[in-house]
N, C-alpha and C. Protein backbone atom coordinates (compact mmCIF):
# COMPACT_ATOMS: atom_id res chain seq x y z
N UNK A 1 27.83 7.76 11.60
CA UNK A 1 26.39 7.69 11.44
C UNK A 1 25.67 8.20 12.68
N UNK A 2 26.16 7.86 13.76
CA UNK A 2 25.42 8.23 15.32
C UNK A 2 25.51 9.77 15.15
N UNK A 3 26.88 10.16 14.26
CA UNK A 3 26.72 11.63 15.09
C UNK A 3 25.79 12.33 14.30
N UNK A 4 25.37 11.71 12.83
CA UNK A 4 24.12 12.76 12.26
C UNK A 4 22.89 12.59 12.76
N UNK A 5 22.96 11.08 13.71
CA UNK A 5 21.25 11.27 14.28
C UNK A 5 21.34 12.36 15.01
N UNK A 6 22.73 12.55 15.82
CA UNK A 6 22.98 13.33 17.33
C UNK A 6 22.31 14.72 16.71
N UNK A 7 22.94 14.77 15.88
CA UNK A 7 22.89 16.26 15.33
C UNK A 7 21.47 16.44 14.69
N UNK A 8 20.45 16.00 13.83
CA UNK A 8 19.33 15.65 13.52
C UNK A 8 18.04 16.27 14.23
N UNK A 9 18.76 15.35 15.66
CA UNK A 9 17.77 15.43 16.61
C UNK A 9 17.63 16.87 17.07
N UNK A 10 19.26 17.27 17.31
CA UNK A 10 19.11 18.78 18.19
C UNK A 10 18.76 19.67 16.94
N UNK A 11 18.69 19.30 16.36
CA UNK A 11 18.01 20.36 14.56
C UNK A 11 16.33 20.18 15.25
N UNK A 12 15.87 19.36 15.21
CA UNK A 12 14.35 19.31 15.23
C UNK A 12 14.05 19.88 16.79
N UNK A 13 14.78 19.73 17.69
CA UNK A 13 14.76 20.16 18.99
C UNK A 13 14.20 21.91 19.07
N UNK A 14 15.73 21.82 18.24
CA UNK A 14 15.67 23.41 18.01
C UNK A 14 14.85 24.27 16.92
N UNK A 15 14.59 23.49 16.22
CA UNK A 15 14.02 24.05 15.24
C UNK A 15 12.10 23.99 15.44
N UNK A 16 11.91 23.69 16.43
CA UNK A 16 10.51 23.14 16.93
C UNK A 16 10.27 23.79 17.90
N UNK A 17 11.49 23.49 19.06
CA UNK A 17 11.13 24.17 20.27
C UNK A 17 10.74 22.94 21.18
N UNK A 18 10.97 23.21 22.36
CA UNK A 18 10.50 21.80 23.07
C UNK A 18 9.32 21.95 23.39
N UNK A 19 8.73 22.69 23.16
CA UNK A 19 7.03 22.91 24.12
C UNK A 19 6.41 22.43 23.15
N UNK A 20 6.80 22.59 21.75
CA UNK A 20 6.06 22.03 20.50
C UNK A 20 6.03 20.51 20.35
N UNK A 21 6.95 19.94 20.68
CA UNK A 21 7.72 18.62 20.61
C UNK A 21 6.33 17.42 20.96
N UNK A 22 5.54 17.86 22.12
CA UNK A 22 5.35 16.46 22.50
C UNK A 22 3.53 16.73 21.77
N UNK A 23 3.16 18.08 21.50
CA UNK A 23 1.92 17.78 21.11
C UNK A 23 2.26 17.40 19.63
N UNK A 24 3.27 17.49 18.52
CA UNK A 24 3.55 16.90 17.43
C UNK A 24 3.81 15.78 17.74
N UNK A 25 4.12 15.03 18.32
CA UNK A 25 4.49 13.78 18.59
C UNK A 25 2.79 13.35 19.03
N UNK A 26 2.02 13.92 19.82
CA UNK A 26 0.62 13.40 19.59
C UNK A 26 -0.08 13.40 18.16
N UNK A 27 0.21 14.59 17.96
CA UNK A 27 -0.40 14.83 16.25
C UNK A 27 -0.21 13.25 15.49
N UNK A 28 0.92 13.07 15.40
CA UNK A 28 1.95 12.17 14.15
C UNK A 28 0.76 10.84 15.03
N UNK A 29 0.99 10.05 16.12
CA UNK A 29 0.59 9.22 16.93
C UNK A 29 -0.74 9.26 16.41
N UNK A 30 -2.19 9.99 17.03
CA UNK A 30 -3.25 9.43 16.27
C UNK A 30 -3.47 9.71 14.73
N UNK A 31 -2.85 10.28 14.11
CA UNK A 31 -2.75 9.82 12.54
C UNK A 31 -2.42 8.42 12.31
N UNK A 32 -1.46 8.45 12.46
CA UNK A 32 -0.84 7.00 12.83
C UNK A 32 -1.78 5.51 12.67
N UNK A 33 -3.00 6.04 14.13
CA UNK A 33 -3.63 5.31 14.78
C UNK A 33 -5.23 4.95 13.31
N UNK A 34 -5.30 5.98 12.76
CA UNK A 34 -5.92 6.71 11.93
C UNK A 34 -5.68 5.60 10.90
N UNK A 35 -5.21 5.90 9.98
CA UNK A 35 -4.20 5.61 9.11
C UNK A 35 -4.19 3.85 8.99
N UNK A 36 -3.97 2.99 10.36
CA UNK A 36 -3.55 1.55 10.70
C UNK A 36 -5.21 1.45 10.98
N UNK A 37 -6.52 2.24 11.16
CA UNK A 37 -7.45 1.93 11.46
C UNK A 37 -8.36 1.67 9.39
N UNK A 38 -8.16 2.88 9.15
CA UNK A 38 -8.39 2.59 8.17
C UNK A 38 -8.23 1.48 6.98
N UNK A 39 -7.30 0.84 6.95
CA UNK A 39 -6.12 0.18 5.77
C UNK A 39 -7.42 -0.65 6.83
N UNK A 40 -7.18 -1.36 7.89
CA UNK A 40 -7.54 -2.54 8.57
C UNK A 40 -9.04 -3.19 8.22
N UNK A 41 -9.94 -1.33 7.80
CA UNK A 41 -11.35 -1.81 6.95
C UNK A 41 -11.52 -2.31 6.34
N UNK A 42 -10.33 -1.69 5.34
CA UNK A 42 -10.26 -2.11 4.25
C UNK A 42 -9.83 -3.53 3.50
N UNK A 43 -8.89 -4.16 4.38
CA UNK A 43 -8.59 -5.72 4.24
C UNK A 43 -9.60 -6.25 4.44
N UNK A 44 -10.63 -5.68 6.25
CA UNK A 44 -11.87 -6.74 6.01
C UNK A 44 -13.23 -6.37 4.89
N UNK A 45 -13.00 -5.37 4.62
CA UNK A 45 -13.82 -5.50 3.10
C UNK A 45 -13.67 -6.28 2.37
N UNK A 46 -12.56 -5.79 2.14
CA UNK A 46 -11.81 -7.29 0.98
C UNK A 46 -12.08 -8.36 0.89
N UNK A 47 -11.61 -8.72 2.32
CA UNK A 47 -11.98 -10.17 2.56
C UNK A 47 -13.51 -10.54 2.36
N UNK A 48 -14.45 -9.77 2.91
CA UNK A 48 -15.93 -9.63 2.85
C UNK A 48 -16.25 -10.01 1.54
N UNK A 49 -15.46 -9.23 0.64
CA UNK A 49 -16.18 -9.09 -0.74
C UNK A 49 -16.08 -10.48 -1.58
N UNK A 50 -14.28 -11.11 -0.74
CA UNK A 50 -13.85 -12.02 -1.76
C UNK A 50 -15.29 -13.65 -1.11
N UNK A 51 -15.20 -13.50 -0.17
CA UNK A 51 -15.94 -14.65 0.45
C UNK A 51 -17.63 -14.75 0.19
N UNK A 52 -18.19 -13.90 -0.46
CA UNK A 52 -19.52 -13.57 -0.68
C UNK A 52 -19.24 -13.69 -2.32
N UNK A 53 -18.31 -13.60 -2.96
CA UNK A 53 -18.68 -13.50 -4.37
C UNK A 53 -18.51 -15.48 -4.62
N UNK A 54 -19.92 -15.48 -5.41
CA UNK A 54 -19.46 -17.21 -6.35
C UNK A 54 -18.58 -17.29 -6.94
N UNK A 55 -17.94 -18.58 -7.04
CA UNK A 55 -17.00 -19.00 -7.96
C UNK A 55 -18.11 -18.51 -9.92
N UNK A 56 -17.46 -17.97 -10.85
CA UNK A 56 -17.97 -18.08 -12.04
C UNK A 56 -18.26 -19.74 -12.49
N UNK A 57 -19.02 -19.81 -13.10
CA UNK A 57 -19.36 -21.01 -13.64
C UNK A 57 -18.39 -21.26 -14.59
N UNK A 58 -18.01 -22.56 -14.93
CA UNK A 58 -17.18 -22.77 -16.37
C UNK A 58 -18.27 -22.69 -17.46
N UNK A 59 -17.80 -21.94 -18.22
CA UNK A 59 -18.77 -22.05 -19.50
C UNK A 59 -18.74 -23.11 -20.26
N UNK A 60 -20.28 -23.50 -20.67
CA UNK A 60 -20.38 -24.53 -21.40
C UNK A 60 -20.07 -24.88 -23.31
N UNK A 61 -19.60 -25.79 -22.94
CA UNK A 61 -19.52 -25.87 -24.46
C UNK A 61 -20.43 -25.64 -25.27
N UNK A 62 -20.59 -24.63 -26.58
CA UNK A 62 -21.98 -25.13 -27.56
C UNK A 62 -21.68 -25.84 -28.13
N UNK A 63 -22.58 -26.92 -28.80
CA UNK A 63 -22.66 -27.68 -29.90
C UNK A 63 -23.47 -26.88 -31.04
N UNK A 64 -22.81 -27.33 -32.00
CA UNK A 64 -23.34 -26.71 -33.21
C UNK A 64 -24.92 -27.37 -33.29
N UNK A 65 -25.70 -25.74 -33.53
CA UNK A 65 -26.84 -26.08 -33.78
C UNK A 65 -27.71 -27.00 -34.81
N UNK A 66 -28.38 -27.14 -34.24
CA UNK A 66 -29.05 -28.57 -35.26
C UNK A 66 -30.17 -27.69 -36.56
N UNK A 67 -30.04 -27.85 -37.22
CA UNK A 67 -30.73 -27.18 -38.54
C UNK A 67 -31.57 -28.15 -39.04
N UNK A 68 -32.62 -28.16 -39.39
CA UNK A 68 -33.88 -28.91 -39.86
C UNK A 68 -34.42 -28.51 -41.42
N UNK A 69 -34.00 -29.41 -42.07
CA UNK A 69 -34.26 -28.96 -43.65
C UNK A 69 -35.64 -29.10 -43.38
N UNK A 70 -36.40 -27.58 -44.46
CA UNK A 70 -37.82 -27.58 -44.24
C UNK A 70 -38.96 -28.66 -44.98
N UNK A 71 -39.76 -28.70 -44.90
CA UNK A 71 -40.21 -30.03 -45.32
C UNK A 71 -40.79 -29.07 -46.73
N UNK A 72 -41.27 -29.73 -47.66
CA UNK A 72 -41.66 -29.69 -48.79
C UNK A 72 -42.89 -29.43 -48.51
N UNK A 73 -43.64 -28.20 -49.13
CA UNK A 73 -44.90 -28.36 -48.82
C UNK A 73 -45.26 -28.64 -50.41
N UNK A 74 -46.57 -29.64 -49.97
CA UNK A 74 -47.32 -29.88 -51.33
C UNK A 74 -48.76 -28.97 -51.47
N UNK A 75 -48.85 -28.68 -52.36
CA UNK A 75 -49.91 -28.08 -52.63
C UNK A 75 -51.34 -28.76 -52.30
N UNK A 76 -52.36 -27.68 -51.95
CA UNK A 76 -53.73 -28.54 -51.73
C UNK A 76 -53.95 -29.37 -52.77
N UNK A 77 -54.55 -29.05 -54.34
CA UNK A 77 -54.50 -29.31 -55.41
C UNK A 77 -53.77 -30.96 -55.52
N UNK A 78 -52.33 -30.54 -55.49
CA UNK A 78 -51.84 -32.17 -55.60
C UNK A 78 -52.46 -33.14 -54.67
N UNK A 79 -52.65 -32.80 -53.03
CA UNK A 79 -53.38 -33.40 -52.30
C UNK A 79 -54.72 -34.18 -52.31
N UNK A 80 -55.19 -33.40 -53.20
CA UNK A 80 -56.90 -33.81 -53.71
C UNK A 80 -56.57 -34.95 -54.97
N UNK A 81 -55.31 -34.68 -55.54
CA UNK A 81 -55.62 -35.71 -56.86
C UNK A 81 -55.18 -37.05 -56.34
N UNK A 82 -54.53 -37.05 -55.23
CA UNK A 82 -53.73 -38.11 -54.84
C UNK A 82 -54.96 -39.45 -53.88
């Protein structure tokens, strides 16, 4: 296993160049920095959002509505004879 890092490494060595080496290694680093800055907003959003929202209310039970038989209307007429 050691010897494919060994070998790995002198692949990217060589295949890069050493003069290239350390400003990619800056590149990768503030991405990196980038990257762990971002995500970090984003949890305290989260958190922001979860701590500002109300609990929902439990919904209430309905009771069945109450219905009112209509009253009888009597006529003027009957009113007067009565």
């Amino acid at each position: 296993m050691t010897e494919w890092i060994i070998v790995a490494v002198v692949g990217v060595v060589l295949l890069f160049s050493a003069k290239k080496l350390p400003d990619m290694a800056r590149g990768l680093g503030q991405s990196m920095r980038i990257f762990k800055a971002e995500t970090r907003g984003m949890k305290e959003d989260d958190a922001k959002a979860r701590a500002t929202d109300e609990p929902t209310p439990k919904p209430v039970e309905a009771s069945a509505p109450v219905v009112e038989k209509p009253r009888e209307t009597v006529p003027d007429e009957a009113r007067k004879a009565e």
